[in-house]
Structure formats: structure tokens, C-alpha cells
C-alpha atoms as a PDB file:
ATOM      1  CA  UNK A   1     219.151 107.220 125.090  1.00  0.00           C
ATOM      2  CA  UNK A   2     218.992 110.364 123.212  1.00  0.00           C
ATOM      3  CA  UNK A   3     215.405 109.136 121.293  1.00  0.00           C
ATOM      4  CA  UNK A   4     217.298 108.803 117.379  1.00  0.00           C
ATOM      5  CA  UNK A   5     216.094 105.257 117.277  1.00  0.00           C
ATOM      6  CA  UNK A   6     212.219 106.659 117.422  1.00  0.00           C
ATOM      7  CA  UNK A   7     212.428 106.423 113.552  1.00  0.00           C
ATOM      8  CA  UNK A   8     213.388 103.277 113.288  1.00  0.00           C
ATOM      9  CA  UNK A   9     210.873 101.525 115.970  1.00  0.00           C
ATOM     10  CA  UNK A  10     208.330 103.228 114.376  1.00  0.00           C
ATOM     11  CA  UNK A  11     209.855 102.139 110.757  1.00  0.00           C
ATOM     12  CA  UNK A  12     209.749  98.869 111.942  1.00  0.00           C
ATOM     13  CA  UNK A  13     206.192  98.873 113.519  1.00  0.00           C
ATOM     14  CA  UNK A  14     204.500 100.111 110.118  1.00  0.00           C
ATOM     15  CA  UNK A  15     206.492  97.052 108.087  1.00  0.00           C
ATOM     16  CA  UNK A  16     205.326  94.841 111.297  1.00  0.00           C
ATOM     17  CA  UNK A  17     201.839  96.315 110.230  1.00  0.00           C
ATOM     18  CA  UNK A  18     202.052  96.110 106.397  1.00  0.00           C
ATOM     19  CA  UNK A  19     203.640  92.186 106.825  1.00  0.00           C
ATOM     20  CA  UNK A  20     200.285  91.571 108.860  1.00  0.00           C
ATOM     21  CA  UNK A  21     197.867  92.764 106.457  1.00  0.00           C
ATOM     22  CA  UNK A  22     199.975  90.697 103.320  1.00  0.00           C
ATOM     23  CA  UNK A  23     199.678  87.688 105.523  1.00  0.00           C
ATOM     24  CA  UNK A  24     196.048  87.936 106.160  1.00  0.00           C
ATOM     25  CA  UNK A  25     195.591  88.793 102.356  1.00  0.00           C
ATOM     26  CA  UNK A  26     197.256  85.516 101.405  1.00  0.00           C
ATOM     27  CA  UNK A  27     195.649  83.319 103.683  1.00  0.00           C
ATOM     28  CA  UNK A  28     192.451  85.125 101.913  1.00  0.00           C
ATOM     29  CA  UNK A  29     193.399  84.131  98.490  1.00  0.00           C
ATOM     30  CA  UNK A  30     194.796  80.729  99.310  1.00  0.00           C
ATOM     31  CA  UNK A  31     191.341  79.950 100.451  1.00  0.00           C
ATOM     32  CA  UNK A  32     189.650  81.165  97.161  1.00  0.00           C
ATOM     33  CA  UNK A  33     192.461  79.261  95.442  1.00  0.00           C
ATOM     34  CA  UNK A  34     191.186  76.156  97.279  1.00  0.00           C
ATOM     35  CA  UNK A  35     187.855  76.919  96.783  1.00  0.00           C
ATOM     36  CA  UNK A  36     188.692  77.477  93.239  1.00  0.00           C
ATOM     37  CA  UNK A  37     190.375  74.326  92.565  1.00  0.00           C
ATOM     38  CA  UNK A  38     187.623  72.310  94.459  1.00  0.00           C
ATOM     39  CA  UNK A  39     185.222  73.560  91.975  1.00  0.00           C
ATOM     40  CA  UNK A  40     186.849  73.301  89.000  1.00  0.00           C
ATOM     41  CA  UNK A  41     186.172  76.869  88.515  1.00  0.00           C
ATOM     42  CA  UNK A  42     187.658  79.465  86.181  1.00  0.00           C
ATOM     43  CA  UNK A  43     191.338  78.736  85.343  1.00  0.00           C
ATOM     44  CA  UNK A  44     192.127  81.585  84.063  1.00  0.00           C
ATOM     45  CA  UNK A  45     191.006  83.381  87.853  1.00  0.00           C
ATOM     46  CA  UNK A  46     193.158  80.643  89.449  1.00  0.00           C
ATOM     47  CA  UNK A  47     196.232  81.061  87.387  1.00  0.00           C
ATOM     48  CA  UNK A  48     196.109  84.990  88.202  1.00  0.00           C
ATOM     49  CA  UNK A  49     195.234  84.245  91.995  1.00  0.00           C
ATOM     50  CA  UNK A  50     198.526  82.162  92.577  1.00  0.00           C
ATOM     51  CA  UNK A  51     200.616  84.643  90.680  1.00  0.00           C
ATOM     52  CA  UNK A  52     199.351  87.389  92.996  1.00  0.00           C
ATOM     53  CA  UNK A  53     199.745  84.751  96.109  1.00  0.00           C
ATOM     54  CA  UNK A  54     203.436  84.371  94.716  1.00  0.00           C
ATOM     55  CA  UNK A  55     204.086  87.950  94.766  1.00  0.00           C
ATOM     56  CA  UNK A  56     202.657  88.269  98.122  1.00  0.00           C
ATOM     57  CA  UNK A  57     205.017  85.552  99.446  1.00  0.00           C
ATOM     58  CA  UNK A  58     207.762  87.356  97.562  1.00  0.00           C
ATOM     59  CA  UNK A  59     206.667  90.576  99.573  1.00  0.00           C
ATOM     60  CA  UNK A  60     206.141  88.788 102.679  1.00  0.00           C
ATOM     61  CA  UNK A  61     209.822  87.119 102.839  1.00  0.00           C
ATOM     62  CA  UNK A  62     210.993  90.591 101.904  1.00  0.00           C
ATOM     63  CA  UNK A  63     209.435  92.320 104.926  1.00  0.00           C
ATOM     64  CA  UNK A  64     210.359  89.896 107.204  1.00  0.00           C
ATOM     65  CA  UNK A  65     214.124  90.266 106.420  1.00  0.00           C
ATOM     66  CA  UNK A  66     213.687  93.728 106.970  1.00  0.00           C
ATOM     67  CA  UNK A  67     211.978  93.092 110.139  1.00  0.00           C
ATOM     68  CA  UNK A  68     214.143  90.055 111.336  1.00  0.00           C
ATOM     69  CA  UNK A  69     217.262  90.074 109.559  1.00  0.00           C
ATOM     70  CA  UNK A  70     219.699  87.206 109.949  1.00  0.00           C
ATOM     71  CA  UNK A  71     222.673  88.911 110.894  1.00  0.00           C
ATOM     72  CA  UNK A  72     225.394  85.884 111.460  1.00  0.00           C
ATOM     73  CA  UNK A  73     227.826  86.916 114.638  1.00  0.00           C
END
């Protein structure tokens, strides 16, 4: 190997990174969301909290294609 696929390990290592931290951020939020909804808390909070939850899954299923894509042979 001549070493031109450093960039891309290392490209993939930092999504690998950034698709850990989303996940650990959304299990975060879907336990306020819980908590939230358990409560009867503030709806306006919870509406905003499963938006950003829905982003993150948006972003998470991004990376992960990225990461994993599903090449058909």
C-alpha cells in the first residue's frame, strides 16, 4: 500500500466519532422526553425536544450511510 487511504480511515474514524456522540445525545434527550411526558411538563420544551431528536436521527442515518454504505454487488 502506498498510505493514500490514510485520509479516508481517518475520515471515517472522526464520522465513527461524531455518529457516537449524536447517539449518546439522543438517548440523552429521549430520556428527558420521557421524563417530560411522564410529568406532564412543558409542551412547548417537549415539542422542541423531539424536533431536535428528529434531526438527530436524520443526522444519525446520514452518518451511518457514510460510514456503512449499502453498496448492492
Amino acid at each position: 500500500m502506498d498510505g493514500s487511504d490514510f485520509g479516508f480511515d481517518e475520515r471515517i474514524r472522526d464520522l465513527k466519532k461524531q455518529l457516537d456522540i449524536l447517539e449518546k445525545d439522543h438517548r440523552a434527550i429521549d430520556l428527558e422526553v420521557s421524563r417530560l411526558q411522564s410529568a406532564k411538563g412543558d409542551m412547548i420544551a417537549l415539542q422542541r425536544l423531539k424536533r431536535s431528536k428528529l434531526r438527530m436521527r436524520d443526522e444519525i442515518s446520514r452518518l451511518r450511510g457514510l460510514i456503512y454504505p449499502n453498496i448492492i454487488a
